[in-house]
C-alpha atoms as a PDB file:
ATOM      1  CA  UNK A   1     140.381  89.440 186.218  1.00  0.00           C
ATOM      2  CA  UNK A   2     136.538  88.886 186.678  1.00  0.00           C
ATOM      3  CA  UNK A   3     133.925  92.234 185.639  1.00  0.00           C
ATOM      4  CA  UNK A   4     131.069  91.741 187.450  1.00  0.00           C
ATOM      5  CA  UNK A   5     127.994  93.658 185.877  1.00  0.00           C
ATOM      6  CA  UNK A   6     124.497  94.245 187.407  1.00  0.00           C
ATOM      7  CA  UNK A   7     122.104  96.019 185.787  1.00  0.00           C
ATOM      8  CA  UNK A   8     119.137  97.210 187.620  1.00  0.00           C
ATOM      9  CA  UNK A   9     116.079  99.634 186.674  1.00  0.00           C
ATOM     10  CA  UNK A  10     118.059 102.452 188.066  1.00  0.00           C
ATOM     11  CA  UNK A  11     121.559 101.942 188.211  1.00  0.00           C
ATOM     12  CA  UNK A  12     124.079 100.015 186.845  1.00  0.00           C
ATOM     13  CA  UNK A  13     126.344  98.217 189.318  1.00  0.00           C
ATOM     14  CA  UNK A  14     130.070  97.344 188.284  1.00  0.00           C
ATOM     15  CA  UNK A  15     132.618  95.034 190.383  1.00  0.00           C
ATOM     16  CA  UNK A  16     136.106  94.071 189.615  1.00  0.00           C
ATOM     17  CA  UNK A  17     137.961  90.976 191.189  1.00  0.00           C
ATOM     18  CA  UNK A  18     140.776  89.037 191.331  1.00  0.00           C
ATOM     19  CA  UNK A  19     139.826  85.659 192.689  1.00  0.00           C
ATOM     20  CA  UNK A  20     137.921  87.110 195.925  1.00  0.00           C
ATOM     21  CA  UNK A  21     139.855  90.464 196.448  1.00  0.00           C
ATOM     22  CA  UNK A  22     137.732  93.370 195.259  1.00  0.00           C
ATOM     23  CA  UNK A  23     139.463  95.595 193.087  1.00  0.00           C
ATOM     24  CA  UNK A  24     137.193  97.971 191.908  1.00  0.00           C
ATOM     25  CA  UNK A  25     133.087  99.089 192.343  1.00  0.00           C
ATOM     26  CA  UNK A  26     130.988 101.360 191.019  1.00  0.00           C
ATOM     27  CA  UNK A  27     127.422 102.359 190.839  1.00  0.00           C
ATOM     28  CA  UNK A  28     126.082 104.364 188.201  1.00  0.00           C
ATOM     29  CA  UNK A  29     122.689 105.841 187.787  1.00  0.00           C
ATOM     30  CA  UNK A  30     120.652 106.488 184.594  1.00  0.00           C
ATOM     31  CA  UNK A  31     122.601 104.776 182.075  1.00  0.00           C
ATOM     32  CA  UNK A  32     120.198 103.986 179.010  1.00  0.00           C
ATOM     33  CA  UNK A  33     122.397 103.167 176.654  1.00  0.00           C
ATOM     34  CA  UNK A  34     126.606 103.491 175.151  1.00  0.00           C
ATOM     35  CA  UNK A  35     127.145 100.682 177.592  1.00  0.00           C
ATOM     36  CA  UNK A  36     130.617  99.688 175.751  1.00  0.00           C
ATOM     37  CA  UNK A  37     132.123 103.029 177.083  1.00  0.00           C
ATOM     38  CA  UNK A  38     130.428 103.021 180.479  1.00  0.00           C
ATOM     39  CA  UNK A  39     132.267  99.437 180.935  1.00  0.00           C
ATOM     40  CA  UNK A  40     135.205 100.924 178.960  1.00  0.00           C
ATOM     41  CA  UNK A  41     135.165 103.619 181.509  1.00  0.00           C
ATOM     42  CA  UNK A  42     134.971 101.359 184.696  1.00  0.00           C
ATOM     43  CA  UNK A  43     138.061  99.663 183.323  1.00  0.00           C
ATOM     44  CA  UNK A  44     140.646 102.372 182.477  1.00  0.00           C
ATOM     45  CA  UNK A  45     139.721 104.294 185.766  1.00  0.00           C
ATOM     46  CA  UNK A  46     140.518 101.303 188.036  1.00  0.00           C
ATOM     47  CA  UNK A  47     144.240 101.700 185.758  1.00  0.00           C
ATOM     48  CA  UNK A  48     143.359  98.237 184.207  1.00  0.00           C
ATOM     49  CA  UNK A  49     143.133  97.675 180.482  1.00  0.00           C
ATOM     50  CA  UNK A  50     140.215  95.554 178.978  1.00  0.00           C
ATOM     51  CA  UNK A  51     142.515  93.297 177.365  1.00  0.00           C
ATOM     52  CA  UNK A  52     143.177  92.250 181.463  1.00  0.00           C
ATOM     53  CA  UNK A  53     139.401  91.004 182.010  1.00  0.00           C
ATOM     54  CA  UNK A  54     139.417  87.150 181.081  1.00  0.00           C
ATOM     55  CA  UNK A  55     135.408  86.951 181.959  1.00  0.00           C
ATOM     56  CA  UNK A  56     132.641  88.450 183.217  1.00  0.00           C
ATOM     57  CA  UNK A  57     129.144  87.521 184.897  1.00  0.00           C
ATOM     58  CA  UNK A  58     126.375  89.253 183.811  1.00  0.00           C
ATOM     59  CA  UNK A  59     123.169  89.816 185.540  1.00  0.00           C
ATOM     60  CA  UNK A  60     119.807  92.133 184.426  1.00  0.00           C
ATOM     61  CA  UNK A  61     116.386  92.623 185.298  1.00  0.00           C
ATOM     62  CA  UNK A  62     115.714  94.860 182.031  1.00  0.00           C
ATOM     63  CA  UNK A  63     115.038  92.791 179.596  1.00  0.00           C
ATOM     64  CA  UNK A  64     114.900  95.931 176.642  1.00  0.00           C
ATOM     65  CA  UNK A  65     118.389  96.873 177.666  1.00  0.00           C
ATOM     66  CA  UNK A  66     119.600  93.496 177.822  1.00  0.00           C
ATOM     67  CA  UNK A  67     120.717  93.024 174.456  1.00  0.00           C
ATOM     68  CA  UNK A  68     122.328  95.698 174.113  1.00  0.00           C
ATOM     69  CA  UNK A  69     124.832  95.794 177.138  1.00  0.00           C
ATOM     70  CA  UNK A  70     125.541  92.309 176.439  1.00  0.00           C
ATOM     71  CA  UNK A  71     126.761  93.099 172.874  1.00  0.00           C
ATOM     72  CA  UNK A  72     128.637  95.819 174.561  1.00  0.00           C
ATOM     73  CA  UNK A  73     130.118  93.455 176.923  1.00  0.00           C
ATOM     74  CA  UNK A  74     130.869  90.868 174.352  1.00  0.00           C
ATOM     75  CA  UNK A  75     133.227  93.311 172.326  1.00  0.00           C
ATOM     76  CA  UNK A  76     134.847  93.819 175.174  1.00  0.00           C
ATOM     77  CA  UNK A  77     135.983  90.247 176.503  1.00  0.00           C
ATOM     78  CA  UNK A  78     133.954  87.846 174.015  1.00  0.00           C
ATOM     79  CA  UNK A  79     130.634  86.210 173.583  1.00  0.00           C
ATOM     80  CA  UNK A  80     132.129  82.658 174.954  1.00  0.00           C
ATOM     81  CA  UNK A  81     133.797  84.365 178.181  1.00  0.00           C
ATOM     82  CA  UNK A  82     130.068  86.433 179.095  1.00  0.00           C
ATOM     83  CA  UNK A  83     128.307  84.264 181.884  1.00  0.00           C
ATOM     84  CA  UNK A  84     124.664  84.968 182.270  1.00  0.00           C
ATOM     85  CA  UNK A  85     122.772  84.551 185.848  1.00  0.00           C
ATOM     86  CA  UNK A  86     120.037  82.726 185.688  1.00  0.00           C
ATOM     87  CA  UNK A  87     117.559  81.232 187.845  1.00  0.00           C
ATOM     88  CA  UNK A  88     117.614  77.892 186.343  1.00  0.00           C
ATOM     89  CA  UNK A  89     121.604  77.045 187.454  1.00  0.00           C
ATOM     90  CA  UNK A  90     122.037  75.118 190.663  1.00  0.00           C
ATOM     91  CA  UNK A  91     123.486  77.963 192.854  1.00  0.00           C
ATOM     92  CA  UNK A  92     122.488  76.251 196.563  1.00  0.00           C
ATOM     93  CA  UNK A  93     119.362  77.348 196.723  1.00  0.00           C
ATOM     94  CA  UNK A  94     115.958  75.874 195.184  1.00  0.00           C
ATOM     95  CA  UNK A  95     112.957  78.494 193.543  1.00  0.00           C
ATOM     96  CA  UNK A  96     110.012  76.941 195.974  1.00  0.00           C
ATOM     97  CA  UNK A  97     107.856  79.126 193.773  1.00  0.00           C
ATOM     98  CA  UNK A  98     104.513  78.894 191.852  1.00  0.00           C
ATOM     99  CA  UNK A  99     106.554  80.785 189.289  1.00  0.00           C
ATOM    100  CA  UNK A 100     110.318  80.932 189.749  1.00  0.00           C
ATOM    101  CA  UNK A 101     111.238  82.805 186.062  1.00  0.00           C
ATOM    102  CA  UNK A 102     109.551  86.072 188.271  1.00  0.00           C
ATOM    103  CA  UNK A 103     112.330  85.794 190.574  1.00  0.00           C
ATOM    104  CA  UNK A 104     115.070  88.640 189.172  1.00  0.00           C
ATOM    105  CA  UNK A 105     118.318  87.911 189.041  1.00  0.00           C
ATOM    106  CA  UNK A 106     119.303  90.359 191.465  1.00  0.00           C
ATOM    107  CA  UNK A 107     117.431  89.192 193.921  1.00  0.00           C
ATOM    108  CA  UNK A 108     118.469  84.970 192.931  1.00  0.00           C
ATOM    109  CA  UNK A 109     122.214  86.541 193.287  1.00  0.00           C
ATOM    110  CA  UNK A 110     121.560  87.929 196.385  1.00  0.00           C
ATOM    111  CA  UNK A 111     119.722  85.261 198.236  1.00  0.00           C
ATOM    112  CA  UNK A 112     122.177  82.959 196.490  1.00  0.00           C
ATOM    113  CA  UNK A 113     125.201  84.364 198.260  1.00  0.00           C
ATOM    114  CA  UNK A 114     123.577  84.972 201.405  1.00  0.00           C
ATOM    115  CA  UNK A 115     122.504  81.209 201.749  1.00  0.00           C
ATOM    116  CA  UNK A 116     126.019  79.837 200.618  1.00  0.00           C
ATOM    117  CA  UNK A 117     127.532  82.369 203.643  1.00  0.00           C
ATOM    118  CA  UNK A 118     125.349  81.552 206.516  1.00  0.00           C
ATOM    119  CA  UNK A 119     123.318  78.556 205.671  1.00  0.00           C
ATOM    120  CA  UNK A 120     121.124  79.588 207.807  1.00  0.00           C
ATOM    121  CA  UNK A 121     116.966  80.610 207.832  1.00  0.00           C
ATOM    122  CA  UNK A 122     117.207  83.939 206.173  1.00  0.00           C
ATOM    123  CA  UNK A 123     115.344  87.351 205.175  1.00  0.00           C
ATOM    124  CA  UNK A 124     117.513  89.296 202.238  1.00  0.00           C
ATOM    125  CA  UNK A 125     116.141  92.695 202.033  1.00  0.00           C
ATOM    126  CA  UNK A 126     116.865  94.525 198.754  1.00  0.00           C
ATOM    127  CA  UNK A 127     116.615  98.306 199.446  1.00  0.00           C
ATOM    128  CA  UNK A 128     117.023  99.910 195.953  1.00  0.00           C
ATOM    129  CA  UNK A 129     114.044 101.525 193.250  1.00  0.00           C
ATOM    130  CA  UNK A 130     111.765  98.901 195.477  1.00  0.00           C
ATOM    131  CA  UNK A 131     112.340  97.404 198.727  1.00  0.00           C
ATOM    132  CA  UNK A 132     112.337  93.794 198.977  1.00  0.00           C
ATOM    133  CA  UNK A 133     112.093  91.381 201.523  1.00  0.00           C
ATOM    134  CA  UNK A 134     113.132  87.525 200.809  1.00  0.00           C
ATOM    135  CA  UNK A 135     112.722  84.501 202.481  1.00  0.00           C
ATOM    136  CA  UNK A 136     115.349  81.595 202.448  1.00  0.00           C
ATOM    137  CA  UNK A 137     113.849  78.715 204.181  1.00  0.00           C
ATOM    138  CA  UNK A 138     116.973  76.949 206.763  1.00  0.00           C
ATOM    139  CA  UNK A 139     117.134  74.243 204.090  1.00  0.00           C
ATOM    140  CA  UNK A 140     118.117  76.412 200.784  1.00  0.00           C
ATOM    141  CA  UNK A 141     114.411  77.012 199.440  1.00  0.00           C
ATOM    142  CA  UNK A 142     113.600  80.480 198.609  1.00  0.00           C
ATOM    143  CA  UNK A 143     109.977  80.738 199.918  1.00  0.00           C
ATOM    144  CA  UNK A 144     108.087  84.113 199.778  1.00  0.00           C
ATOM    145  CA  UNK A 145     108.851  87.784 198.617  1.00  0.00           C
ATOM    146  CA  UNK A 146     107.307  90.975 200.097  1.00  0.00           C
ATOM    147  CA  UNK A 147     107.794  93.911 197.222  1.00  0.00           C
ATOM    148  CA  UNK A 148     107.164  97.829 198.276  1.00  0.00           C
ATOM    149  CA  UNK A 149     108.194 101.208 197.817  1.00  0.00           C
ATOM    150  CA  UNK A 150     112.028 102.085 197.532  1.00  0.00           C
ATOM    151  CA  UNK A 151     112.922 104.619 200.340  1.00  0.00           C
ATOM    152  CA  UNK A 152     113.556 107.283 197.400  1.00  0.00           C
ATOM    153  CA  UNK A 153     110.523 106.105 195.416  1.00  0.00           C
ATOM    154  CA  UNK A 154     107.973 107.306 198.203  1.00  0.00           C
ATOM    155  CA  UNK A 155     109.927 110.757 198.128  1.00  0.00           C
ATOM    156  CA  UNK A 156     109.765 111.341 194.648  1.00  0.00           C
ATOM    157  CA  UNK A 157     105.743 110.430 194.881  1.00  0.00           C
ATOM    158  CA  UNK A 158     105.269 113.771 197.098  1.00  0.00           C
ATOM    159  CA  UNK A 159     107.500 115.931 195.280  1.00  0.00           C
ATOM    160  CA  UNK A 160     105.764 114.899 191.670  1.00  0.00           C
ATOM    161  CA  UNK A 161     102.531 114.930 192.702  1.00  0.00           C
ATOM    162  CA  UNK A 162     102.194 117.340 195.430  1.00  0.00           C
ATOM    163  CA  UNK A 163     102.470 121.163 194.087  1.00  0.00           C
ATOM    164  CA  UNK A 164     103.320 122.536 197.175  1.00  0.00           C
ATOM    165  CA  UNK A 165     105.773 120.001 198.812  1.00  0.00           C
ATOM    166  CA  UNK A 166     109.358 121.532 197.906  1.00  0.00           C
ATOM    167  CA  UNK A 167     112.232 118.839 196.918  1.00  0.00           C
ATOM    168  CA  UNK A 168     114.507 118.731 199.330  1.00  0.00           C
ATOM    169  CA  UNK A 169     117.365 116.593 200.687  1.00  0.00           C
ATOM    170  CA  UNK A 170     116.551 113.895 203.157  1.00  0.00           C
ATOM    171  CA  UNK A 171     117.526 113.766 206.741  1.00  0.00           C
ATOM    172  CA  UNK A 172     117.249 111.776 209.680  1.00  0.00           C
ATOM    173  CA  UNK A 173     115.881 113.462 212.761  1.00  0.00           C
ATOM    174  CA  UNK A 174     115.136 112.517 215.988  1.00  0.00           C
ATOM    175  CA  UNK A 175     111.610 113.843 216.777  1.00  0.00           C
ATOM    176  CA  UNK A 176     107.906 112.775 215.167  1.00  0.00           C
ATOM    177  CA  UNK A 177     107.081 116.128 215.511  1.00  0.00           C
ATOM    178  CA  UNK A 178     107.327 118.823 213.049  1.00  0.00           C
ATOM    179  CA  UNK A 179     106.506 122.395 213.000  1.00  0.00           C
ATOM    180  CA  UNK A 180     107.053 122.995 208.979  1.00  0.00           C
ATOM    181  CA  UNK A 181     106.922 121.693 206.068  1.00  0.00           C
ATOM    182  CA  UNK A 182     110.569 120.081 205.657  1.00  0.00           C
ATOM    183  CA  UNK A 183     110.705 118.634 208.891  1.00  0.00           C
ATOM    184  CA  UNK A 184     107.406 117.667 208.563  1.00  0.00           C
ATOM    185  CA  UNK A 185     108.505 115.718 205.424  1.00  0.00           C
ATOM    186  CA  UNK A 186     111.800 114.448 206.642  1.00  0.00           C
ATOM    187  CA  UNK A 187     109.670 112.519 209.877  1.00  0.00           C
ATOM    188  CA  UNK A 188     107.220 111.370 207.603  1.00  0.00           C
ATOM    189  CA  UNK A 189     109.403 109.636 204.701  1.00  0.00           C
ATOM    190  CA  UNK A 190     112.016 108.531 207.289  1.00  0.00           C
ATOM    191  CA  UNK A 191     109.846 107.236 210.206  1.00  0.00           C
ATOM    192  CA  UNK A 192     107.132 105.768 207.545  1.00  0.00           C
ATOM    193  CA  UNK A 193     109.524 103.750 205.621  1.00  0.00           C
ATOM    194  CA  UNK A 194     111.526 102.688 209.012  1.00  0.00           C
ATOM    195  CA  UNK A 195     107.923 101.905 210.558  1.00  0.00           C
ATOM    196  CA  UNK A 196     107.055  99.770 207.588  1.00  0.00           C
ATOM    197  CA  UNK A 197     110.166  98.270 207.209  1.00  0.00           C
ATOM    198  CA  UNK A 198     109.904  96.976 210.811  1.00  0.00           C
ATOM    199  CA  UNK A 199     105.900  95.957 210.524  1.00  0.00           C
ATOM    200  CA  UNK A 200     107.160  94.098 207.766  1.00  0.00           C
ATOM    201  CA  UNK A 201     109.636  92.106 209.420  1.00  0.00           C
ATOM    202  CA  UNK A 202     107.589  91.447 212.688  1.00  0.00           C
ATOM    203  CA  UNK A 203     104.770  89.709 210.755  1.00  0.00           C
ATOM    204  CA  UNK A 204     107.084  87.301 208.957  1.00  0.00           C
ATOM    205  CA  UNK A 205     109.177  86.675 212.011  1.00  0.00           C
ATOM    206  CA  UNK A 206     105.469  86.017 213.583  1.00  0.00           C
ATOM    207  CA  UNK A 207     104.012  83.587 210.626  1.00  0.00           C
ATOM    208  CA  UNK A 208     107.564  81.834 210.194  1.00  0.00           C
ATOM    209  CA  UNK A 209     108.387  81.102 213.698  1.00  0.00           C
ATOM    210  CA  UNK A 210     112.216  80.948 213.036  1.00  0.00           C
ATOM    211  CA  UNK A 211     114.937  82.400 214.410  1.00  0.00           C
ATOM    212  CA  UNK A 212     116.070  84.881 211.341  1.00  0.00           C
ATOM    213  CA  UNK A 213     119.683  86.446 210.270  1.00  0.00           C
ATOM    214  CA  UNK A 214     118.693  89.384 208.049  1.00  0.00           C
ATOM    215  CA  UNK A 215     120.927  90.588 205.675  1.00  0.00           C
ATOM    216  CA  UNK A 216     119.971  94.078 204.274  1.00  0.00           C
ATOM    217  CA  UNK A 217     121.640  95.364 200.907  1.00  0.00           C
ATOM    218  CA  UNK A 218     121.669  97.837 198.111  1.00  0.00           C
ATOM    219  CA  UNK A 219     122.585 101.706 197.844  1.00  0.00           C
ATOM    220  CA  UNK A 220     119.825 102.992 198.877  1.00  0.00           C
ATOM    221  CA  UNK A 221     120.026 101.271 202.070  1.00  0.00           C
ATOM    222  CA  UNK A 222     122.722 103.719 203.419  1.00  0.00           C
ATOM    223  CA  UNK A 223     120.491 105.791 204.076  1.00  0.00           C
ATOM    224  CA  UNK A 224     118.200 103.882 206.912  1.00  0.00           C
ATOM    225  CA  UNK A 225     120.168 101.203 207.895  1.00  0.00           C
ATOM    226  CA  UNK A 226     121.432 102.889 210.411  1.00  0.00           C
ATOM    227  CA  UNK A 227     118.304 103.976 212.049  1.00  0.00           C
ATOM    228  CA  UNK A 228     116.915 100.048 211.686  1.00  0.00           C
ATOM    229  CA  UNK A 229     118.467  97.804 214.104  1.00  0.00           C
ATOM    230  CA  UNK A 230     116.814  94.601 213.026  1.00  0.00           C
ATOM    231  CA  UNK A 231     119.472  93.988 210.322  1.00  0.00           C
ATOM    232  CA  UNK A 232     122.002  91.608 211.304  1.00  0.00           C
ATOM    233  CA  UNK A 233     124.419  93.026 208.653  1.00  0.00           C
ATOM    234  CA  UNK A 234     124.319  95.687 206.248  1.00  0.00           C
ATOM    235  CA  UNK A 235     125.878  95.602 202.617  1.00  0.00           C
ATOM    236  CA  UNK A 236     125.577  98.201 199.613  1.00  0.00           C
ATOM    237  CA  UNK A 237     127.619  96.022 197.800  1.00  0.00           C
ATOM    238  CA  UNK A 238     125.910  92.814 198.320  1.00  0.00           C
ATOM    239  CA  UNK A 239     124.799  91.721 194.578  1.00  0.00           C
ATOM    240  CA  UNK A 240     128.623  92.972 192.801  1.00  0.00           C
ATOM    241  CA  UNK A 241     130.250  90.664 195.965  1.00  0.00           C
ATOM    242  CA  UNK A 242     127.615  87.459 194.962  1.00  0.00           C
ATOM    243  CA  UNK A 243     128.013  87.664 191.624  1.00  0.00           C
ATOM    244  CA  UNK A 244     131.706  87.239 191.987  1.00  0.00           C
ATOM    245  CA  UNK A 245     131.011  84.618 194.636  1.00  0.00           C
ATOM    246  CA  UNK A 246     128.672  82.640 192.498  1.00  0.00           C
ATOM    247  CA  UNK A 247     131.420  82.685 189.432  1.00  0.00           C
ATOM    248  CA  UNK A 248     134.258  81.662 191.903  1.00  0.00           C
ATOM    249  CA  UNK A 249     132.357  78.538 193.702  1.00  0.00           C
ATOM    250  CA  UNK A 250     130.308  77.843 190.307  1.00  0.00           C
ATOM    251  CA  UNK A 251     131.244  79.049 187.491  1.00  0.00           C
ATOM    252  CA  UNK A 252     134.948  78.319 187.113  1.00  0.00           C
ATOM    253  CA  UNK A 253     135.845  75.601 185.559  1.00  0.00           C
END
């Protein structure tokens, strides 16, 4: 049994797998530390023991909180059994980068995977604490990044730092017009981020010239992907799924 473990700025991701059938995911937000018993957790709720998990691939983009969930991880199945990501192994696709160590290794996972599936010209969009869009070139070279707000991030901005702009839960509606102050809201977060999301996308699709699959991933994604119909496929899953893709095709000896 394979633990797959992504931790992001925001949440930490957990997979489970037996060869390629998913057994278990979860995403957790807000986890800062006593990562032994949020794995421990994970574990005993999918009715496995952790005596059962023979490895596990690791990725992080927090570098403070790295040591300390691998430790965790480490007690759990081993230091020689822990597989780290990194953007230096030969996973299919080339960094054509100025500097390829600022690639995360989310995002490497997740253009990885999507390369290996489709070999195909590609943009990966990452929709999670920031949105972004990646470029695969046809021939396996990731070429250029866009970064912006995440669709929650631009929320929080006018509730923290808007006194009178209420909280309030986010909802899709069909009009641009708004005749208060939640509505008002609700057209303006959902429509901006859908409207820049599709700019976005138009002026690469102009500059590259290519004919592009675009994969769309992460959580947060659930809650626009429907209203967004340039995505090609849409997975909140994505990065657990590649990580256990990467191990199966690369990592297992």
């Amino acid at each position: 049994m394979l633990l797959t473990i992504d931790l992001g700025n925001t949440s930490l991701k957990l997979g489970l797998f037996d060869k390629d059938e998913q057994i278990s995911f979860l995403c957790i937000d807000g986890i800062k530390d006593d990562y032994r018993s949020a794995f421990l957790s994970f574990i005993y709720k999918s009715n496995l023991r952790e005596d059962s998990i023979k490895k596990s691939i690791f990725s992080c983009v927090v570098p403070s909180a790295y040591n300390q969930a691998r430790l965790a991880l480490e007690s759990i199945v081993g230091a020689d059994n822990v597989i780290d990501i990194s953007t230096e192994k030969n996973y299919g696709i080339t960094l054509d980068l100025p500097n390829p160590h600022d690639l995360g290794d989310d995002l490497f996972v997740m253009c990885a995977y999507a390369y290996n599936l489709y070999h195909r010209e590609l943009l990966v969009i990452s929709m999670g604490t920031a949105t972004v869009i990646n470029h695969v070139s046809k021939d396996g070279r990731y070429k250029h990044c866009i970064i912006a707000p995440g669709f929650s991030k631009i929320a929080e901005t006018l509730w923290k730092n808007a006194a009178q702009l209420p909280e309030f839960e986010l909802k899709h509606t069909d009009t641009y017009l708004a005749n208060n102050t939640i509505d008002a809201m609700n057209i303006g977060i959902y429509k901006g981020y859908i409207g820049m999301l599709s700019s976005l996308i138009d002026g690469i699709q102009n500059e590259i010239k290519e004919d592009l699959y675009i994969v769309a991933c992460g959580g947060l994604g659930k809650m626009v992907a429907p209203y967004i119909n340039r995505f090609d496929e849409y997975d909140p899953d994505f990065v657990t799924k590649g990580l256990n893709y990467l191990y199966q095709r690369y990592e297992n000896d």
